[in-house]
PDB file of N, CA and C in Angstrom:
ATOM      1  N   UNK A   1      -5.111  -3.546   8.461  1.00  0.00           N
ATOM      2  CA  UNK A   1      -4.015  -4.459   8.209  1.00  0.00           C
ATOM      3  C   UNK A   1      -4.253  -5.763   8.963  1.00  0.00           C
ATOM      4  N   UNK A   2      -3.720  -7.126   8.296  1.00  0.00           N
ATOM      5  CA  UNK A   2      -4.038  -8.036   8.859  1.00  0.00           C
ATOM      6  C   UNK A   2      -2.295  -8.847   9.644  1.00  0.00           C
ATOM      7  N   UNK A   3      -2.595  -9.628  10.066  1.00  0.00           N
ATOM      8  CA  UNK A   3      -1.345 -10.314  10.485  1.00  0.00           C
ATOM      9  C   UNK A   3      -1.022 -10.840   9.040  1.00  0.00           C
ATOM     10  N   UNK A   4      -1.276 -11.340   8.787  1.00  0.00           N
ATOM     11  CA  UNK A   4      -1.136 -11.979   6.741  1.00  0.00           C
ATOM     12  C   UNK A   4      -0.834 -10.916   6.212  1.00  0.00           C
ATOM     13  N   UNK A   5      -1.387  -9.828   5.740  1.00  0.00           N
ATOM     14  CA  UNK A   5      -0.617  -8.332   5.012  1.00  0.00           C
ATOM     15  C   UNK A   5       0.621  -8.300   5.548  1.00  0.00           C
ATOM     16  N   UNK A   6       0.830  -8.143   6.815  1.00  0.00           N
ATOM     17  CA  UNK A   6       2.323  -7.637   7.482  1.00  0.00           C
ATOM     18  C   UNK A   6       3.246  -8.604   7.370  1.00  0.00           C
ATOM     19  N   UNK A   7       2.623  -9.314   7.426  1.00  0.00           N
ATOM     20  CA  UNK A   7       3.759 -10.928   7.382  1.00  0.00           C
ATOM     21  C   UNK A   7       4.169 -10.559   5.749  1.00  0.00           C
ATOM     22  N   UNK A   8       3.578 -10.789   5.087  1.00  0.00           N
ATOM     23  CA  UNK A   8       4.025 -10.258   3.325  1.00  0.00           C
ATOM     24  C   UNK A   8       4.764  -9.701   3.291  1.00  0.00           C
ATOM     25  N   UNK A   9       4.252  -8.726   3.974  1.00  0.00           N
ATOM     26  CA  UNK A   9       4.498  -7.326   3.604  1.00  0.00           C
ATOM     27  C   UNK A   9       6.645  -7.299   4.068  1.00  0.00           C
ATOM     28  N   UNK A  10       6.748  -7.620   4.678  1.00  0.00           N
ATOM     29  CA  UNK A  10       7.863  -8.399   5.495  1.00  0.00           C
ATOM     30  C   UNK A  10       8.706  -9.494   4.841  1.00  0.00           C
ATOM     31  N   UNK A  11       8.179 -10.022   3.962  1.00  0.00           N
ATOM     32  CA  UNK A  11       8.744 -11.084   3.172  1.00  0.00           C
ATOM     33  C   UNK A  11       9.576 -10.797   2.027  1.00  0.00           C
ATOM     34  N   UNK A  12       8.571  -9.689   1.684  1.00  0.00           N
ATOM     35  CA  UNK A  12       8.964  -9.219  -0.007  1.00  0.00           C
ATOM     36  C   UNK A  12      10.110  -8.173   0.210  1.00  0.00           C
ATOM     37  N   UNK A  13      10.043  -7.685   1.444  1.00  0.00           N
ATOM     38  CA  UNK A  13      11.060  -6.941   2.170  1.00  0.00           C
ATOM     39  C   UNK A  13      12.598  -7.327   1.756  1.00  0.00           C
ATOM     40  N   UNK A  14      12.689  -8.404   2.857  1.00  0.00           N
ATOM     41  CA  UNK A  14      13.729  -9.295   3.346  1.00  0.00           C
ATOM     42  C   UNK A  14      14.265  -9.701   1.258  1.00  0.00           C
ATOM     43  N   UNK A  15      12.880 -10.443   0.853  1.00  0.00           N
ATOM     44  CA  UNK A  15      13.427 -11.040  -0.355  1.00  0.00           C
ATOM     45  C   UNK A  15      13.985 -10.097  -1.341  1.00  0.00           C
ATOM     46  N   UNK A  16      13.322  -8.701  -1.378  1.00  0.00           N
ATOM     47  CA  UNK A  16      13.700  -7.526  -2.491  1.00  0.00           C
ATOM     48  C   UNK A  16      15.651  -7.192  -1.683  1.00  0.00           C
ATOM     49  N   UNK A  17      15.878  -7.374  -0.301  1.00  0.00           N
ATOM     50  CA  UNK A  17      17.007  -6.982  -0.022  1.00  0.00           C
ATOM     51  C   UNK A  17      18.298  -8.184  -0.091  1.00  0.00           C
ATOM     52  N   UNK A  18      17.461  -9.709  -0.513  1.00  0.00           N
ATOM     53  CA  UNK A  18      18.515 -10.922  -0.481  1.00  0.00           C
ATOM     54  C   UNK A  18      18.509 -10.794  -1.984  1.00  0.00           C
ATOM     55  N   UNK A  19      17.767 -10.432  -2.938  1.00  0.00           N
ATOM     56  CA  UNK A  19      17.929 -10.326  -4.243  1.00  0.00           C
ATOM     57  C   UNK A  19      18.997  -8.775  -4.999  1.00  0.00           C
ATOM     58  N   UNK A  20      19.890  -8.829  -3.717  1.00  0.00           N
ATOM     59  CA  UNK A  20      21.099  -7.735  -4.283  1.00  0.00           C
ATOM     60  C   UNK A  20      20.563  -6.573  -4.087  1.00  0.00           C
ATOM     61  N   UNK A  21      20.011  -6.204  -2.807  1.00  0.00           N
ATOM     62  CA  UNK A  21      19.409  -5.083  -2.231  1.00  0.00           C
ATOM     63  C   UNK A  21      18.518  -4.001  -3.090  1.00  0.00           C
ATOM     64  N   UNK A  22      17.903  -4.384  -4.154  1.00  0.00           N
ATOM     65  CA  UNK A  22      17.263  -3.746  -5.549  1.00  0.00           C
ATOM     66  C   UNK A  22      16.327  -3.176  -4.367  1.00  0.00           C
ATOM     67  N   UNK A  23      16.126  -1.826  -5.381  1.00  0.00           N
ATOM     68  CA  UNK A  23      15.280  -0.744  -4.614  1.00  0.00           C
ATOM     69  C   UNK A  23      13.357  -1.372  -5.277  1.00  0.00           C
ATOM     70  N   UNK A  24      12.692  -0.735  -4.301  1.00  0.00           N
ATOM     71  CA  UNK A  24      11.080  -0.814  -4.942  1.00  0.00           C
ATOM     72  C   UNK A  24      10.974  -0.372  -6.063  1.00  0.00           C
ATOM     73  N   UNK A  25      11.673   0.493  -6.436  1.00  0.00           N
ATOM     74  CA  UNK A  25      11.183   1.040  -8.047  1.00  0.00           C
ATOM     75  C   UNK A  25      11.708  -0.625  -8.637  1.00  0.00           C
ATOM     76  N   UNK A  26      12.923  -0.792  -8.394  1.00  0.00           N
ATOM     77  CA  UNK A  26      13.696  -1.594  -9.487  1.00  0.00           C
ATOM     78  C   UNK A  26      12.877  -2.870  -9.623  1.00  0.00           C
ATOM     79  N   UNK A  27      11.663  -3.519  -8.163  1.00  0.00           N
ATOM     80  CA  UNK A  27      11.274  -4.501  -8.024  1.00  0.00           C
ATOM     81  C   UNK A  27       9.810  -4.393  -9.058  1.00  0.00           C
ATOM     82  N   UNK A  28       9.305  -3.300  -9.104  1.00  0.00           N
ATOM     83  CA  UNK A  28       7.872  -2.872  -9.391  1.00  0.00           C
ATOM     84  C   UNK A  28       8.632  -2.739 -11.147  1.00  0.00           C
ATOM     85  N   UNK A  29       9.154  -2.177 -11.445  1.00  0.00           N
ATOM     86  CA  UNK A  29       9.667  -2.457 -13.395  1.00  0.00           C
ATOM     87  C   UNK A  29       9.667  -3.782 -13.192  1.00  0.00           C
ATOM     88  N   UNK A  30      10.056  -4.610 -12.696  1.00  0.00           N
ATOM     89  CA  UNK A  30      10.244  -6.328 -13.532  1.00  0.00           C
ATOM     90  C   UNK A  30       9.264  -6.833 -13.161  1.00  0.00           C
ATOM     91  N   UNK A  31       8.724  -6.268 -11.825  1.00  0.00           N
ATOM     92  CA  UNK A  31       6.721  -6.958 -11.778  1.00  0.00           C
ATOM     93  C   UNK A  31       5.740  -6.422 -12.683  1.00  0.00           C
ATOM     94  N   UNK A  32       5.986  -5.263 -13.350  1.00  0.00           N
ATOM     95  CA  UNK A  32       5.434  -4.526 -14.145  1.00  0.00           C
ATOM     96  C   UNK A  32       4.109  -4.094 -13.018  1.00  0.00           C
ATOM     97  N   UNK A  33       4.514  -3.564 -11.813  1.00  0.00           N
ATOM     98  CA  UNK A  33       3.009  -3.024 -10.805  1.00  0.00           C
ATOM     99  C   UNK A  33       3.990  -1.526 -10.593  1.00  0.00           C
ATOM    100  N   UNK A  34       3.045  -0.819 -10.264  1.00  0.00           N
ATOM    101  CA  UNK A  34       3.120   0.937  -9.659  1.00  0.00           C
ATOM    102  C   UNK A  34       3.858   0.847  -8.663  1.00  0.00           C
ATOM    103  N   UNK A  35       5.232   1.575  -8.669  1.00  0.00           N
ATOM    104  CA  UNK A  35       6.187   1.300  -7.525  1.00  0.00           C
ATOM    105  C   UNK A  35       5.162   1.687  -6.404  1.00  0.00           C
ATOM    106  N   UNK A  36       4.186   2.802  -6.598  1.00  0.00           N
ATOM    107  CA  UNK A  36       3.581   2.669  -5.181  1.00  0.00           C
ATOM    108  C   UNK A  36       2.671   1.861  -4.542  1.00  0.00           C
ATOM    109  N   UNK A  37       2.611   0.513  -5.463  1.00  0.00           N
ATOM    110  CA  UNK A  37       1.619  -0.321  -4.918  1.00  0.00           C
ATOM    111  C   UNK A  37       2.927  -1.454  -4.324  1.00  0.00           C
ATOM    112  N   UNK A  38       4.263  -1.137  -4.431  1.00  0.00           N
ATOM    113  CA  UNK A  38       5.338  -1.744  -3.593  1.00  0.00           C
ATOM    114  C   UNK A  38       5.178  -1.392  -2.223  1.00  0.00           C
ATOM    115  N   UNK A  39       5.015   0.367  -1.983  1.00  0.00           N
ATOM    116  CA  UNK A  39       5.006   0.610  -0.997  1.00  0.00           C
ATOM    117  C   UNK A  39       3.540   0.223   0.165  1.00  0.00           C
ATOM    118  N   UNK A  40       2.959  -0.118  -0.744  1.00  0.00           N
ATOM    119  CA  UNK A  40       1.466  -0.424   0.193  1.00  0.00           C
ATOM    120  C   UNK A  40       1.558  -1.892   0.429  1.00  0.00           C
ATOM    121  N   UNK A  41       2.340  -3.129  -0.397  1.00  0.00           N
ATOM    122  CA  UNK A  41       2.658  -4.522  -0.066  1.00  0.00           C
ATOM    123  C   UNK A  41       3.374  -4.243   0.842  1.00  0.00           C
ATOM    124  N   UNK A  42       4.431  -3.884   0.907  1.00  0.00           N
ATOM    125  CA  UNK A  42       6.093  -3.666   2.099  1.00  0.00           C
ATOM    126  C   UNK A  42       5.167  -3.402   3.487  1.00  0.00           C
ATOM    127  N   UNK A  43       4.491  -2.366   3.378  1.00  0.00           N
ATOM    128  CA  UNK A  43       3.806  -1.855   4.496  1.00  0.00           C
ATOM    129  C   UNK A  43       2.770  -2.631   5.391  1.00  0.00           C
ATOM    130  N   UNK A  44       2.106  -3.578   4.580  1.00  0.00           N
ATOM    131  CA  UNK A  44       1.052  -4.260   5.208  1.00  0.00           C
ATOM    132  C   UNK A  44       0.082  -3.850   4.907  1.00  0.00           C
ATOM    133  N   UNK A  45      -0.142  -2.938   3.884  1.00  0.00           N
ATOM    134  CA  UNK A  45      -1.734  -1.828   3.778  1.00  0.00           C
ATOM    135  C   UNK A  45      -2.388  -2.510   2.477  1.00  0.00           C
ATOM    136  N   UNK A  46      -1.604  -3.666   1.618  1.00  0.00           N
ATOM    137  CA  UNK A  46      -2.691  -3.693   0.807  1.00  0.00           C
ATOM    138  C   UNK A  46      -1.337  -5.550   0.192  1.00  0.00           C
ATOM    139  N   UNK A  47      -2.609  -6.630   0.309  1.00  0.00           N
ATOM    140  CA  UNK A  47      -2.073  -7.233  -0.566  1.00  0.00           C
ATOM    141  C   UNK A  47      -2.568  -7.673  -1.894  1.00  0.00           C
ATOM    142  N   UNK A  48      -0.946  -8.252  -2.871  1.00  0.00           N
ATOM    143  CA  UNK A  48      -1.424  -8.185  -4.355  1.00  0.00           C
ATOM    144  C   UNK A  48      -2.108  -9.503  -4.600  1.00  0.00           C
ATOM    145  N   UNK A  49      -2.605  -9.320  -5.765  1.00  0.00           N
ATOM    146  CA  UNK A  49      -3.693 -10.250  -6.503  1.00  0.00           C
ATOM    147  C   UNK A  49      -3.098 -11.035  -7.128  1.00  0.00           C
ATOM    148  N   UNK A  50      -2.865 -12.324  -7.086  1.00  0.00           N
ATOM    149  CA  UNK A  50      -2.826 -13.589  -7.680  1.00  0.00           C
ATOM    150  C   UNK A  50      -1.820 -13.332  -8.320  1.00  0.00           C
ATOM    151  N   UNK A  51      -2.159 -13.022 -10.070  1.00  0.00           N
ATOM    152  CA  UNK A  51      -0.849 -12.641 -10.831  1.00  0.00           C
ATOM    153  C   UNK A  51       0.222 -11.605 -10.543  1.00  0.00           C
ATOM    154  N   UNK A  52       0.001 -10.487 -10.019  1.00  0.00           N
ATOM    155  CA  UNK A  52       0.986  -9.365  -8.859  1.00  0.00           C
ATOM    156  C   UNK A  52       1.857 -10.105  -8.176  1.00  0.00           C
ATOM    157  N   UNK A  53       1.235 -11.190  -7.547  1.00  0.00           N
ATOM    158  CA  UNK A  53       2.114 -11.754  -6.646  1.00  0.00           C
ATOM    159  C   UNK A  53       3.525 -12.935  -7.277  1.00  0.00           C
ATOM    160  N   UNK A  54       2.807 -13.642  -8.259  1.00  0.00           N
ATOM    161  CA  UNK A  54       3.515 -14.071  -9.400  1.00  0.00           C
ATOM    162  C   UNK A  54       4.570 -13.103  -9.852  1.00  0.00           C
ATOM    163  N   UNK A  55       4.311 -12.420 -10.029  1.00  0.00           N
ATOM    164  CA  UNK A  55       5.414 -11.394 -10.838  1.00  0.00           C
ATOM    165  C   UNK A  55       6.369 -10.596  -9.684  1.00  0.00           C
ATOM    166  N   UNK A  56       5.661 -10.409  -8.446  1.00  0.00           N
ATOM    167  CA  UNK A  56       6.607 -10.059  -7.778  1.00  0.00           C
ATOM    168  C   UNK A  56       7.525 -11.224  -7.208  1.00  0.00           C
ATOM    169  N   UNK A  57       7.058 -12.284  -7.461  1.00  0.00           N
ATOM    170  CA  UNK A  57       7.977 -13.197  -6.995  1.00  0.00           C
ATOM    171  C   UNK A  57       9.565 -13.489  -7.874  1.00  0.00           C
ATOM    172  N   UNK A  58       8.958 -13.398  -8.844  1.00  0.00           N
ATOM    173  CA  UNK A  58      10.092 -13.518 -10.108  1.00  0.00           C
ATOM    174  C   UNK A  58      10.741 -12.568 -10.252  1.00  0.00           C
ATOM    175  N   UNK A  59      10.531 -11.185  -9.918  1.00  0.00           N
ATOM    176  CA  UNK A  59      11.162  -9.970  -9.793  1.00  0.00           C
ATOM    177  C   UNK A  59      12.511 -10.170  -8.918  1.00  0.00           C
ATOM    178  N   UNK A  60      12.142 -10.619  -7.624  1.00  0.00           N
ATOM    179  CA  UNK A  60      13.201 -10.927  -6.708  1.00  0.00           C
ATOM    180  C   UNK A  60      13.573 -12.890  -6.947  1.00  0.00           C
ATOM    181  N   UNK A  61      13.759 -13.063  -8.058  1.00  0.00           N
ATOM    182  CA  UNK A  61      14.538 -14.611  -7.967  1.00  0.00           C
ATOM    183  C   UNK A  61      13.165 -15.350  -7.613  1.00  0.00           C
ATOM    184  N   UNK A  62      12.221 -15.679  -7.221  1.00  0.00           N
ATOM    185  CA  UNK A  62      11.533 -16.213  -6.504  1.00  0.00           C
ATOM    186  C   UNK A  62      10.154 -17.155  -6.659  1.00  0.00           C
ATOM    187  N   UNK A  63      10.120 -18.292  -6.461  1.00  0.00           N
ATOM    188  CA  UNK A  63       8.384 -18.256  -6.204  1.00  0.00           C
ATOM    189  C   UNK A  63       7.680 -17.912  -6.027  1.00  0.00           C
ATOM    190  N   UNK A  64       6.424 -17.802  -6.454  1.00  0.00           N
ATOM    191  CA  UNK A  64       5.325 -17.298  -5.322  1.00  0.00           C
ATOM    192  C   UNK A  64       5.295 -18.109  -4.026  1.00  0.00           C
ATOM    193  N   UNK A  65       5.604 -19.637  -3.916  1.00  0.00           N
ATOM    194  CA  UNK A  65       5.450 -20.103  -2.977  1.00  0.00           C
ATOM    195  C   UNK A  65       6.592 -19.933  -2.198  1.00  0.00           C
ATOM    196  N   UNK A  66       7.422 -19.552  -2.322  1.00  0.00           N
ATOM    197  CA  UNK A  66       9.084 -19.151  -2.118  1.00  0.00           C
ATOM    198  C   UNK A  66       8.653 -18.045  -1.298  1.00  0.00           C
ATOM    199  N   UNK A  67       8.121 -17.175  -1.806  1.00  0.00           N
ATOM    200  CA  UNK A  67       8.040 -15.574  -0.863  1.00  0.00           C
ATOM    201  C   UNK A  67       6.397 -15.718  -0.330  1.00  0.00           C
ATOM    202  N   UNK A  68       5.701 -16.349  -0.359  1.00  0.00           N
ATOM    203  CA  UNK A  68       4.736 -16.414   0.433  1.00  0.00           C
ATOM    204  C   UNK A  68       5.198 -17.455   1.826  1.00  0.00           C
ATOM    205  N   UNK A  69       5.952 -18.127   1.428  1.00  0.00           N
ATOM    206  CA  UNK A  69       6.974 -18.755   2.701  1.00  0.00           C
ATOM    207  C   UNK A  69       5.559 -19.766   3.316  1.00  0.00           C
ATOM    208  N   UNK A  70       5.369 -20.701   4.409  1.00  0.00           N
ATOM    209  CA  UNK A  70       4.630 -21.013   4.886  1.00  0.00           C
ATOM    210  C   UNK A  70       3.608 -20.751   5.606  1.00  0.00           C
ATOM    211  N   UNK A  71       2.731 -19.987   4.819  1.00  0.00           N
ATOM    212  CA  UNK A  71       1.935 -19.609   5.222  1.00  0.00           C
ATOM    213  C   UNK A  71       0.250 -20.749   5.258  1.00  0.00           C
ATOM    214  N   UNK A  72      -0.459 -20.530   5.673  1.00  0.00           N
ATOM    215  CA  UNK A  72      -1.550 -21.920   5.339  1.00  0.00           C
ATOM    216  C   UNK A  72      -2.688 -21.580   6.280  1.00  0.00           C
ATOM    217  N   UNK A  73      -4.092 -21.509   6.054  1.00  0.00           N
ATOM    218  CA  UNK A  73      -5.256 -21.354   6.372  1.00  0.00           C
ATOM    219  C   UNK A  73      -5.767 -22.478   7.668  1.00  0.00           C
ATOM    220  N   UNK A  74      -6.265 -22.322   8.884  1.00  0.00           N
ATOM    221  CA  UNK A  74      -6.579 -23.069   9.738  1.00  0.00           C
ATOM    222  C   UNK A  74      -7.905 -23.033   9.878  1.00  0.00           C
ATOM    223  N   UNK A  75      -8.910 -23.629   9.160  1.00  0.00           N
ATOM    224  CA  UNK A  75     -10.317 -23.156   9.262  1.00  0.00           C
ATOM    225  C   UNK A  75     -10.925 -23.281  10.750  1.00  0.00           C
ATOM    226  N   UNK A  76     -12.041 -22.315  10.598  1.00  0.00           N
ATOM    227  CA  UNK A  76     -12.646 -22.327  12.080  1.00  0.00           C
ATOM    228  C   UNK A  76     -13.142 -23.930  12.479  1.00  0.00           C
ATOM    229  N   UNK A  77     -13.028 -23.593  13.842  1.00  0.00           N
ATOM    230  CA  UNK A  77     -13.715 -25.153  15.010  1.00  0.00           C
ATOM    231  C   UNK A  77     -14.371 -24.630  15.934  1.00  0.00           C
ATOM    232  N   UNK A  78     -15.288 -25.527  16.059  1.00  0.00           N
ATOM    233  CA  UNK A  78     -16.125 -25.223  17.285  1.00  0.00           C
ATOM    234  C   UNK A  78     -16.714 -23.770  17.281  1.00  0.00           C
ATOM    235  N   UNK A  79     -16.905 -22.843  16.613  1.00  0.00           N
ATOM    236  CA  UNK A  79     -17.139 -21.605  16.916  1.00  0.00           C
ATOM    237  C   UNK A  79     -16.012 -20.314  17.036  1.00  0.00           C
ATOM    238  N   UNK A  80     -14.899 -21.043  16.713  1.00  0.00           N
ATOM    239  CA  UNK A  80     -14.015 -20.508  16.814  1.00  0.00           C
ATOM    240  C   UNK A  80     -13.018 -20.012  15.538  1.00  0.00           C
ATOM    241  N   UNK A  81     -13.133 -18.843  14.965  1.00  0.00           N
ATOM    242  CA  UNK A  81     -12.866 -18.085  13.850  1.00  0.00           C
ATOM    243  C   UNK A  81     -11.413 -19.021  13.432  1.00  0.00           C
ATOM    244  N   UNK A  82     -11.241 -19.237  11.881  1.00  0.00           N
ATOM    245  CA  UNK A  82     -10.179 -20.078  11.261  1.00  0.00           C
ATOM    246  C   UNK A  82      -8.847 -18.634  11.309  1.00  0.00           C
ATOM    247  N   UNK A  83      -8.147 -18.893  11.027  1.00  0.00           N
ATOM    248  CA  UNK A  83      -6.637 -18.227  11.048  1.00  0.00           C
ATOM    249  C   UNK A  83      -5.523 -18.461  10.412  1.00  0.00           C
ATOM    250  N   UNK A  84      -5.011 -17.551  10.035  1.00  0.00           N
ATOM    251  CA  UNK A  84      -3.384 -18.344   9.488  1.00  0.00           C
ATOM    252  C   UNK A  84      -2.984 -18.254  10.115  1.00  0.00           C
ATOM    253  N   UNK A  85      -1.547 -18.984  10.042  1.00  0.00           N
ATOM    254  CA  UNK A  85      -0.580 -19.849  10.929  1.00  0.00           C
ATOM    255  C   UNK A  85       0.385 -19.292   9.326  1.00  0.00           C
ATOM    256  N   UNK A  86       1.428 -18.629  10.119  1.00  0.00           N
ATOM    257  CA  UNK A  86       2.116 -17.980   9.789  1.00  0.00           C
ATOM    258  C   UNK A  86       3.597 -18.614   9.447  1.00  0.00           C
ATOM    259  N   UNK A  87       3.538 -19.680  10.500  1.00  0.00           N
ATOM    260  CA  UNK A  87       5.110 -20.171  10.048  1.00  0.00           C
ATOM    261  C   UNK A  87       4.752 -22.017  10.182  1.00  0.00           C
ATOM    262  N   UNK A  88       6.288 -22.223  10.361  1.00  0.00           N
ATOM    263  CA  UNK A  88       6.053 -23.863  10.205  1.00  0.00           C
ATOM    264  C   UNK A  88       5.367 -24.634  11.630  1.00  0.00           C
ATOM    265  N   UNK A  89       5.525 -23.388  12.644  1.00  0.00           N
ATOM    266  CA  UNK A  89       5.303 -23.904  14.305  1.00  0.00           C
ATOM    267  C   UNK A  89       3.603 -23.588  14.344  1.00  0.00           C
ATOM    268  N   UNK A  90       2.659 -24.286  15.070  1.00  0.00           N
ATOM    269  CA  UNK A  90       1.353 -24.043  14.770  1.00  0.00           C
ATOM    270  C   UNK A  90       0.787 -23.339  16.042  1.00  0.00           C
ATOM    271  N   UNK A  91       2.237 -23.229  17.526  1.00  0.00           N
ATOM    272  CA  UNK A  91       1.775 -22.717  18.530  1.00  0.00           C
ATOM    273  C   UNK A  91       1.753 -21.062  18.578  1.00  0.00           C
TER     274      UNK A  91
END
């Protein structure tokens, strides 16, 4: 699991419970994905692919950029491995 999986994984959470508390099954029928590939996003153990993520966004009201929230790539410097930066604060 990465800090990026869990952070998701956390998002779609929060968003599946502000979208009128709809259960994973109910989110995975309107994404058209395997409710148990809900439970492996929620968890942090596996994230979805491009269009998955599209569809789970719209499932719960949403963007993709909406439920991926601010997330954004910090490439490596100096020798020093790149990272996401998870929210709007970069410390």
């Amino acid at each position: 699991m990465s800090d990026l999986t869990e952070a998701f994984g956390e998002r779609l959470i929060v968003a599946r419970f502000n979208c009128g508390r709809i259960t994973q099954e109910t989110v995975a029928e309107r994404a058209e994905v395997h409710r148990t590939q809900m439970t492996l996003y929620e968890s942090g153990r596996r994230m979805p692919m491009l269009e998955s993520l599209v569809r789970l966004a719209g499932a719960v009201d949403l963007t993709a950029g909406e439920l991926l929230g601010p997330i954004r790539w910090m490439p490596a410097v100096r020798g020093e491995p790149g990272l996401f930066i998870l929210t709007e604060d970069e410390s």
